[in-house]
PDB file of N, CA and C in Angstrom:
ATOM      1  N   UNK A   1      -0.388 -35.565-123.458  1.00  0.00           N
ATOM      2  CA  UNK A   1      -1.462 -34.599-123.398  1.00  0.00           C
ATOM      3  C   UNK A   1      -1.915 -34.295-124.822  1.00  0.00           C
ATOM      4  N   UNK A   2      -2.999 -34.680-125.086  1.00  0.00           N
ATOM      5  CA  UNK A   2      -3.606 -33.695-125.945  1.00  0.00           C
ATOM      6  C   UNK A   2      -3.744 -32.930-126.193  1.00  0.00           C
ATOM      7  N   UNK A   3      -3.853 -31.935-127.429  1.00  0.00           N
ATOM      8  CA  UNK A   3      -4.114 -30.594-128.320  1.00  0.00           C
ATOM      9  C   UNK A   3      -5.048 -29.741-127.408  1.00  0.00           C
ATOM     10  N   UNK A   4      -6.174 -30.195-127.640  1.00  0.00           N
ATOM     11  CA  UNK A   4      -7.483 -29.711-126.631  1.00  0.00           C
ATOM     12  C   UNK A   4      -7.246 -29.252-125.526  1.00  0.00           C
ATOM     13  N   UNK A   5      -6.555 -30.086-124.647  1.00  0.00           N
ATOM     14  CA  UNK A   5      -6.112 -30.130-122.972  1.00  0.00           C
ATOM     15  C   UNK A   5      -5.544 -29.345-122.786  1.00  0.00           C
ATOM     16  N   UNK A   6      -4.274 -28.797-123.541  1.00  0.00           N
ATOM     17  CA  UNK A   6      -3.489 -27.957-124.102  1.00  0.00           C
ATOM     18  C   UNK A   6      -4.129 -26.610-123.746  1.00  0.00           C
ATOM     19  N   UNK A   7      -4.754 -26.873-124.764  1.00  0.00           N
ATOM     20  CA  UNK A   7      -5.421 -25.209-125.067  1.00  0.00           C
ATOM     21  C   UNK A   7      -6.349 -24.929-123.978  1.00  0.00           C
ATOM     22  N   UNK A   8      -7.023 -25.777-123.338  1.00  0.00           N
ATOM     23  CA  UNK A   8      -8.123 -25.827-122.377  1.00  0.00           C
ATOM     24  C   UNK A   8      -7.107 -24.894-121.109  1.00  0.00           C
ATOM     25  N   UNK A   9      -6.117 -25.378-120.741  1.00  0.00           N
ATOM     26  CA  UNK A   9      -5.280 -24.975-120.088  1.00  0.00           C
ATOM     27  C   UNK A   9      -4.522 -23.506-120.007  1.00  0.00           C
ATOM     28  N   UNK A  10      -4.609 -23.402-121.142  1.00  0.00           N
ATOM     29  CA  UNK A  10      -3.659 -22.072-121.625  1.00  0.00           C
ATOM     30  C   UNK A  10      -4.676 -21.004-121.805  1.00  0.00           C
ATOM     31  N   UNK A  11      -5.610 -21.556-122.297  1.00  0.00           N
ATOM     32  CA  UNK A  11      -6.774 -20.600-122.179  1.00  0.00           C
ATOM     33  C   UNK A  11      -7.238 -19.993-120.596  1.00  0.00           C
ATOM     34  N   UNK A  12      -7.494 -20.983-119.838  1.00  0.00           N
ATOM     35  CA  UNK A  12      -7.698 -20.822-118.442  1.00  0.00           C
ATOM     36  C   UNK A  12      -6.920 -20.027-117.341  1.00  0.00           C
ATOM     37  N   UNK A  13      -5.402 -20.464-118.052  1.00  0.00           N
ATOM     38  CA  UNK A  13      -4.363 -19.570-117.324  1.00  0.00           C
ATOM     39  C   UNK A  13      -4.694 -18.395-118.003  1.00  0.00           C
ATOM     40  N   UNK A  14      -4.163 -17.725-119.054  1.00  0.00           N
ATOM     41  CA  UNK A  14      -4.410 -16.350-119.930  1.00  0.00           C
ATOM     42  C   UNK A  14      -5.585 -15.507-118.946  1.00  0.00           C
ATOM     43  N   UNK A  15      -6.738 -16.395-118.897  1.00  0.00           N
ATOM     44  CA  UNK A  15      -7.739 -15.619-118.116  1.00  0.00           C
ATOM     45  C   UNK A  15      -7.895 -15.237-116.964  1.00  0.00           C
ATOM     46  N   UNK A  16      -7.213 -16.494-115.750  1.00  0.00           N
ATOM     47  CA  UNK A  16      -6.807 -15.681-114.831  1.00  0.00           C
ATOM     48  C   UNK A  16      -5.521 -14.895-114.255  1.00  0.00           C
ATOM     49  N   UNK A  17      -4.766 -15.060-115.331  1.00  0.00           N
ATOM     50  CA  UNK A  17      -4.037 -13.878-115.623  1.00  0.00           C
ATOM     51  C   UNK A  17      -4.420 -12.476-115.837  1.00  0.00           C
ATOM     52  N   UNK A  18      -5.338 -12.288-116.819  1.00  0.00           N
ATOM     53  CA  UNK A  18      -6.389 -10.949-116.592  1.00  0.00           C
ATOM     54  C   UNK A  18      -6.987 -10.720-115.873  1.00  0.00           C
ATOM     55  N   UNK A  19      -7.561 -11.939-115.095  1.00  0.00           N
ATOM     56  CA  UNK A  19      -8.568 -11.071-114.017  1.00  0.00           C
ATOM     57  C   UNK A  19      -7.616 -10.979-112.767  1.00  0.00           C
ATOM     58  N   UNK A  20      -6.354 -11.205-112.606  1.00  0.00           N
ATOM     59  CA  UNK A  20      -5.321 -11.242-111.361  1.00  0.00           C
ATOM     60  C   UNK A  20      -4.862  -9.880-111.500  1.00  0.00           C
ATOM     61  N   UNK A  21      -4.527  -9.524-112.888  1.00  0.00           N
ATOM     62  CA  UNK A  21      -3.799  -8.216-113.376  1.00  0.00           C
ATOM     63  C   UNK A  21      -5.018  -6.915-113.093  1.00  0.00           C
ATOM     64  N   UNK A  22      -6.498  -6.924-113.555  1.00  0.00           N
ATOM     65  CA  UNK A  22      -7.108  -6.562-113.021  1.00  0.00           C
ATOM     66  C   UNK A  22      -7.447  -5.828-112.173  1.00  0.00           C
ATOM     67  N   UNK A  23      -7.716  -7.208-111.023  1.00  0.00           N
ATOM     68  CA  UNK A  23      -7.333  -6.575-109.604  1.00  0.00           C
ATOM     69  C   UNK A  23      -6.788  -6.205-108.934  1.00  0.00           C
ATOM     70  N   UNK A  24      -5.261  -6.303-109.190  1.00  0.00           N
ATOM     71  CA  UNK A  24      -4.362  -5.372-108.813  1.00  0.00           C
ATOM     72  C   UNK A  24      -3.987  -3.696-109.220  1.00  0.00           C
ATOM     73  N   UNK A  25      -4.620  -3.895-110.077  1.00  0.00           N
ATOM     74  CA  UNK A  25      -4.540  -2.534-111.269  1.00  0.00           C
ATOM     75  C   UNK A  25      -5.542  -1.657-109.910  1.00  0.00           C
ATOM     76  N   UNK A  26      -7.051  -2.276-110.087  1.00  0.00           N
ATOM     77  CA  UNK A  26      -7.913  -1.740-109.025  1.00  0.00           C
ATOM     78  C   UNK A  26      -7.781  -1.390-107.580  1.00  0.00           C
ATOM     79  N   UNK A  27      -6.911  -2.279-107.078  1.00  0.00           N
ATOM     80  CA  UNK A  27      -6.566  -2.021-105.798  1.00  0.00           C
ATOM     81  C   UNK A  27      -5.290  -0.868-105.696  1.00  0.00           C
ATOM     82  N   UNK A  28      -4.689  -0.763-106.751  1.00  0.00           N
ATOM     83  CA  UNK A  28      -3.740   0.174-106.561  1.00  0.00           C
ATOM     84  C   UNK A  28      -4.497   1.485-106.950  1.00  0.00           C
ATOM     85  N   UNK A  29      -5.308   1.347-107.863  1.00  0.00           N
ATOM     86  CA  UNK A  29      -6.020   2.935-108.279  1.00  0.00           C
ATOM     87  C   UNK A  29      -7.228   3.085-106.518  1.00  0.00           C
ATOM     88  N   UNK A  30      -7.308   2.289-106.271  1.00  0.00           N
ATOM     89  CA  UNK A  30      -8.339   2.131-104.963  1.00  0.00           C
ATOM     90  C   UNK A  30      -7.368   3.042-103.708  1.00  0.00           C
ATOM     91  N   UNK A  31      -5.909   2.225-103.410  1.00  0.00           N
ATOM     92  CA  UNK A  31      -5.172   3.182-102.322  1.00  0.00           C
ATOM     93  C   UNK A  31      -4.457   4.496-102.799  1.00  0.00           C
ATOM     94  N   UNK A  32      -4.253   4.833-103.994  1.00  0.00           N
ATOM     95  CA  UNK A  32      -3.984   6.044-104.283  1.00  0.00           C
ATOM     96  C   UNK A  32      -4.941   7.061-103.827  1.00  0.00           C
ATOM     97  N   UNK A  33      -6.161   7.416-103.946  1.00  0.00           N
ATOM     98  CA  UNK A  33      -7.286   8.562-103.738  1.00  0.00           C
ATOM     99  C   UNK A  33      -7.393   8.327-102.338  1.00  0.00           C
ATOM    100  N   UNK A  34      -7.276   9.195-102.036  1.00  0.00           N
ATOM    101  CA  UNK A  34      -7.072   9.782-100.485  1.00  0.00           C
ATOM    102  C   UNK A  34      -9.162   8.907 -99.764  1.00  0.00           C
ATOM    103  N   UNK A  35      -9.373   8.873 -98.556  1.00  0.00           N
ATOM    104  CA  UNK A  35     -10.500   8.599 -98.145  1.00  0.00           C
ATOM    105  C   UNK A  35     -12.038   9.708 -98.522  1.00  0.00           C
ATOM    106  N   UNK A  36     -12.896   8.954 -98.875  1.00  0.00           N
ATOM    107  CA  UNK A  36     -13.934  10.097 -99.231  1.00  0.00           C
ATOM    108  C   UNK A  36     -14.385  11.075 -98.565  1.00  0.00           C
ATOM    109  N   UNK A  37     -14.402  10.296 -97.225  1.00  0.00           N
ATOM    110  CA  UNK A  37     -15.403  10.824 -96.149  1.00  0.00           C
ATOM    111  C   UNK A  37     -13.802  12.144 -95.004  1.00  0.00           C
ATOM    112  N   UNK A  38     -14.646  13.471 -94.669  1.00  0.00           N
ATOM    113  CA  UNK A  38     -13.551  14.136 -94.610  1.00  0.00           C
ATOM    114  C   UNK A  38     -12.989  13.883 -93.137  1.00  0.00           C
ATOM    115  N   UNK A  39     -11.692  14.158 -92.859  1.00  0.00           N
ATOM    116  CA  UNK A  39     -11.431  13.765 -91.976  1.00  0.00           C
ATOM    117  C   UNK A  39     -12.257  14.411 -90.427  1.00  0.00           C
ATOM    118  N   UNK A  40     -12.449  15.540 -90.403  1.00  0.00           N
ATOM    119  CA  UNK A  40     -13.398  16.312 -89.592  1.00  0.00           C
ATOM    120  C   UNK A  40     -14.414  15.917 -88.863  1.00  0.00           C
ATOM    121  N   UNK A  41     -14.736  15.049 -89.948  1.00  0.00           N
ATOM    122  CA  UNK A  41     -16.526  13.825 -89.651  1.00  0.00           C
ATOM    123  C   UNK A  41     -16.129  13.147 -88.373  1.00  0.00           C
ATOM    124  N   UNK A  42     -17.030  12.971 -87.762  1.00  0.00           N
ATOM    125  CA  UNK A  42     -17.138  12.395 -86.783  1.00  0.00           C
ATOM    126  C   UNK A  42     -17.785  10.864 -86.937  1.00  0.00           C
ATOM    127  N   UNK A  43     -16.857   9.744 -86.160  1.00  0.00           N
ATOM    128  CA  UNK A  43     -17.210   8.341 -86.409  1.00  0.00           C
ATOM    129  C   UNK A  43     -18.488   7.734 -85.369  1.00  0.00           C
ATOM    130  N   UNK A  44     -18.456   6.397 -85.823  1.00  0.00           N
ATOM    131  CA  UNK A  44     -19.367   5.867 -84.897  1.00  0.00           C
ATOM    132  C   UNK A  44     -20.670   6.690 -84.258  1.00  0.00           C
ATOM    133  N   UNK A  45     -21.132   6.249 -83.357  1.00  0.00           N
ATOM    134  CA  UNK A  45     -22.266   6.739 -82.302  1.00  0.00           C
ATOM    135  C   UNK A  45     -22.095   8.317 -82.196  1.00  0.00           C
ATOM    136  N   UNK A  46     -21.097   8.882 -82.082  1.00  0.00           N
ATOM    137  CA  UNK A  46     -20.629  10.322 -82.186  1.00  0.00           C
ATOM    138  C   UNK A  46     -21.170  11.122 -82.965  1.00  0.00           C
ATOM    139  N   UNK A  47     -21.889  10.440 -84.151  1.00  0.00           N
ATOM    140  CA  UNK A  47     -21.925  11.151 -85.412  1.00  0.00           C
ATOM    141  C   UNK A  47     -23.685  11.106 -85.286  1.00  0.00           C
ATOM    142  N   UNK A  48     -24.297  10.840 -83.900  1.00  0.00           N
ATOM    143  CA  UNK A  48     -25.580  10.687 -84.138  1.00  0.00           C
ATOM    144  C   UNK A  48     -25.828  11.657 -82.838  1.00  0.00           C
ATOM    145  N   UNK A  49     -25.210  11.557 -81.813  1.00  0.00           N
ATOM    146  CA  UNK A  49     -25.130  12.495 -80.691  1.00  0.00           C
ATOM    147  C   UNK A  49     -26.261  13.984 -80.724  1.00  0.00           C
ATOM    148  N   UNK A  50     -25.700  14.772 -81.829  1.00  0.00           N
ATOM    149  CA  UNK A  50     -26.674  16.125 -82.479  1.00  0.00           C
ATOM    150  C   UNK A  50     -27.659  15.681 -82.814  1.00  0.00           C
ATOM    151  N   UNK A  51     -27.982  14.693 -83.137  1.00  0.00           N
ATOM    152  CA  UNK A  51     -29.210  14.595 -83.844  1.00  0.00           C
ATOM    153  C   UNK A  51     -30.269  14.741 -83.152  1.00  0.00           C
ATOM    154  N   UNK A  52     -31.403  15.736 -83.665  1.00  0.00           N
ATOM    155  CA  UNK A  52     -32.872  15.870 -82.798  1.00  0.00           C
ATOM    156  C   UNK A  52     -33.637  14.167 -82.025  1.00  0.00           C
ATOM    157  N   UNK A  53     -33.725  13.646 -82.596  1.00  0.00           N
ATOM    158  CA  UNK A  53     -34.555  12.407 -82.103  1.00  0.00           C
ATOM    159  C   UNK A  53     -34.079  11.859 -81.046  1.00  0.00           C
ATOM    160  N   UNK A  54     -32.329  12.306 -80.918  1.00  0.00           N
ATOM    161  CA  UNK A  54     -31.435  11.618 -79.879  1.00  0.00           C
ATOM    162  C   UNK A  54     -31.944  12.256 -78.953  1.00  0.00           C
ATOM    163  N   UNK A  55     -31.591  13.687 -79.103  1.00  0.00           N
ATOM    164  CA  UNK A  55     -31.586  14.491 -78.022  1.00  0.00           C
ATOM    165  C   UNK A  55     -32.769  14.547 -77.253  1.00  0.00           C
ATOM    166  N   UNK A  56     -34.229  14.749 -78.544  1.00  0.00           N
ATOM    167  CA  UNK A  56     -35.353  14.341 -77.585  1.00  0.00           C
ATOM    168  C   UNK A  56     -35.589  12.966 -76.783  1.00  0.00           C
ATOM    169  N   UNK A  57     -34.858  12.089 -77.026  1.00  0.00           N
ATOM    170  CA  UNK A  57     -34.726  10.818 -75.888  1.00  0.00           C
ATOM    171  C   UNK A  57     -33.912  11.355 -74.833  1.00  0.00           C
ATOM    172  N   UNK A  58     -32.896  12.158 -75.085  1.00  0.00           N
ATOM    173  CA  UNK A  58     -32.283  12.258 -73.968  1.00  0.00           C
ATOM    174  C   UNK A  58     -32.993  12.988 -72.814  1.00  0.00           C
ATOM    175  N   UNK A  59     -33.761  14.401 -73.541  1.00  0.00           N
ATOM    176  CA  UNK A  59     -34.270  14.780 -72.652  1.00  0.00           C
ATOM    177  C   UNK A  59     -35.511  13.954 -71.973  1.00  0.00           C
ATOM    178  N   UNK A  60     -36.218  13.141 -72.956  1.00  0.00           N
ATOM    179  CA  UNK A  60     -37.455  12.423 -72.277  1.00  0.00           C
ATOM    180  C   UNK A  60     -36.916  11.293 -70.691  1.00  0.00           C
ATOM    181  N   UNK A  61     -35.271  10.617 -70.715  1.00  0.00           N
ATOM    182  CA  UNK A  61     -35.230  10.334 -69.831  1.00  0.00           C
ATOM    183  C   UNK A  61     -34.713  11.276 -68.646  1.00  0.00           C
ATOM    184  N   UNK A  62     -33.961  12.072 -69.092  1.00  0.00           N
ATOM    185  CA  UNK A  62     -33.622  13.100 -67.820  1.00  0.00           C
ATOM    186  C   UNK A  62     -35.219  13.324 -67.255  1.00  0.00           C
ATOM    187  N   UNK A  63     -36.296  13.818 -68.183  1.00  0.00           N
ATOM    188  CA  UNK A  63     -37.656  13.886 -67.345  1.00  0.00           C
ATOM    189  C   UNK A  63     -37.866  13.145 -66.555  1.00  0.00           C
ATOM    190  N   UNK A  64     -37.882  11.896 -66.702  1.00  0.00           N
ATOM    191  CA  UNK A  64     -38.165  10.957 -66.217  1.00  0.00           C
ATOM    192  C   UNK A  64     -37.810  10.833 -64.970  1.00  0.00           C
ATOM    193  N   UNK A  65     -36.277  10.653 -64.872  1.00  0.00           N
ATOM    194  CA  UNK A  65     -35.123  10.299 -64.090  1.00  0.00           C
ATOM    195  C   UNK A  65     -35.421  11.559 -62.810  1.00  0.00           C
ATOM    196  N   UNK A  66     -35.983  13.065 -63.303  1.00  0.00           N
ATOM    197  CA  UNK A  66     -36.126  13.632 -62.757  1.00  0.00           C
ATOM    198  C   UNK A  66     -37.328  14.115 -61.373  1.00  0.00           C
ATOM    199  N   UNK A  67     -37.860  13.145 -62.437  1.00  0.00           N
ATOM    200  CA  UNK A  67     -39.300  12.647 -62.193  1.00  0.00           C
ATOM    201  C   UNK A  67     -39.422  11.391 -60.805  1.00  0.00           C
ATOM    202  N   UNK A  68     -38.647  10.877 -61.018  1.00  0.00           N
ATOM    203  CA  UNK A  68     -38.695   9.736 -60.024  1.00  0.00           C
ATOM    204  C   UNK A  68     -38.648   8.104 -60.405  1.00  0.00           C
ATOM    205  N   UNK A  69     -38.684   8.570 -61.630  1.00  0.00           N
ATOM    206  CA  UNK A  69     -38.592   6.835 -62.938  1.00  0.00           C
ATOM    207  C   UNK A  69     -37.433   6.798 -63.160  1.00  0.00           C
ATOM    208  N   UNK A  70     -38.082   5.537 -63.591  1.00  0.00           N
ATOM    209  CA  UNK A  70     -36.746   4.189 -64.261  1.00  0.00           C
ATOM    210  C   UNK A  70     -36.308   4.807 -65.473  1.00  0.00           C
ATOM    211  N   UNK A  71     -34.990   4.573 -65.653  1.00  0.00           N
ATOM    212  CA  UNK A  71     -34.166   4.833 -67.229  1.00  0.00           C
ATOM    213  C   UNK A  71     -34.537   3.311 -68.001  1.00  0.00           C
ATOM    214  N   UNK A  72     -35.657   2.514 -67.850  1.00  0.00           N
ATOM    215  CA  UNK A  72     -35.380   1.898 -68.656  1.00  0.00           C
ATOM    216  C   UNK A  72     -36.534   2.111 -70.049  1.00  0.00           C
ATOM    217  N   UNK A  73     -36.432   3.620 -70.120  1.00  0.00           N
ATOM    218  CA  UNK A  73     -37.656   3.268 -71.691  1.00  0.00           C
ATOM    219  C   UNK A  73     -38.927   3.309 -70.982  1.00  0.00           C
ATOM    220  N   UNK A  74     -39.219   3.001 -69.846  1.00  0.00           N
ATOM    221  CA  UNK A  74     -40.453   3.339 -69.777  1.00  0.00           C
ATOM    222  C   UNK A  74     -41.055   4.484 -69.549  1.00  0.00           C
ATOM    223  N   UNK A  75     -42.192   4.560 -69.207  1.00  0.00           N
ATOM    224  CA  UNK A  75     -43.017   6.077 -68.584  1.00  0.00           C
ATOM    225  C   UNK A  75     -43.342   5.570 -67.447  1.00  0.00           C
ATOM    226  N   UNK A  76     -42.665   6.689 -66.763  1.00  0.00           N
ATOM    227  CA  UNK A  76     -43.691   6.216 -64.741  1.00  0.00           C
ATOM    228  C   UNK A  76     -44.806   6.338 -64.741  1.00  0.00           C
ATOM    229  N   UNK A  77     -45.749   5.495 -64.006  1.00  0.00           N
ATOM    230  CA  UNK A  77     -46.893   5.124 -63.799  1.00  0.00           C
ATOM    231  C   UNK A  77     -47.898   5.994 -63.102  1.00  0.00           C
ATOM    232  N   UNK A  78     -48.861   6.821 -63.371  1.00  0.00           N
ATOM    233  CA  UNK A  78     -49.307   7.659 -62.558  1.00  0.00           C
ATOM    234  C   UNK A  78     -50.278   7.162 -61.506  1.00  0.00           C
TER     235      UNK A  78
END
């Protein structure tokens, strides 16, 4: 082996040696801090439930439904 090859090598390792050390450094400062979001919050679809725009769909199909129409999104036909 050559000088060059050598160093080409050692250089390459050294570096991903830092970027291995790195990311572990990060991932450990990453699971230490507790989650951002508080536990209280509500997940998924749940978390949209309150929301006005929902609710006015909800009520627009209960109208509907009440009405004598389809739940599918449409408006009954007069």
């Amino acid at each position: 082996m050559n000088e060059q090859s050598r160093r080409t090598r050692l250089r390459s390792f050294a570096l991903g040696g830092i970027v291995g050390a790195a990311g572990a450094i990060a991932t450990a400062r990453r699971l230490r801090h507790p989650p951002r979001r508080p536990r209280a919050a509500q997940g998924g679809l749940a978390a949209f439930e309150d929301a006005p725009c929902f609710l006015e769909v909800v009520e627009r199909e209960a109208q509907s439904y009440r009405e004598g129409g389809e739940m599918t999104g449409e408006r009954p036909t007069e």
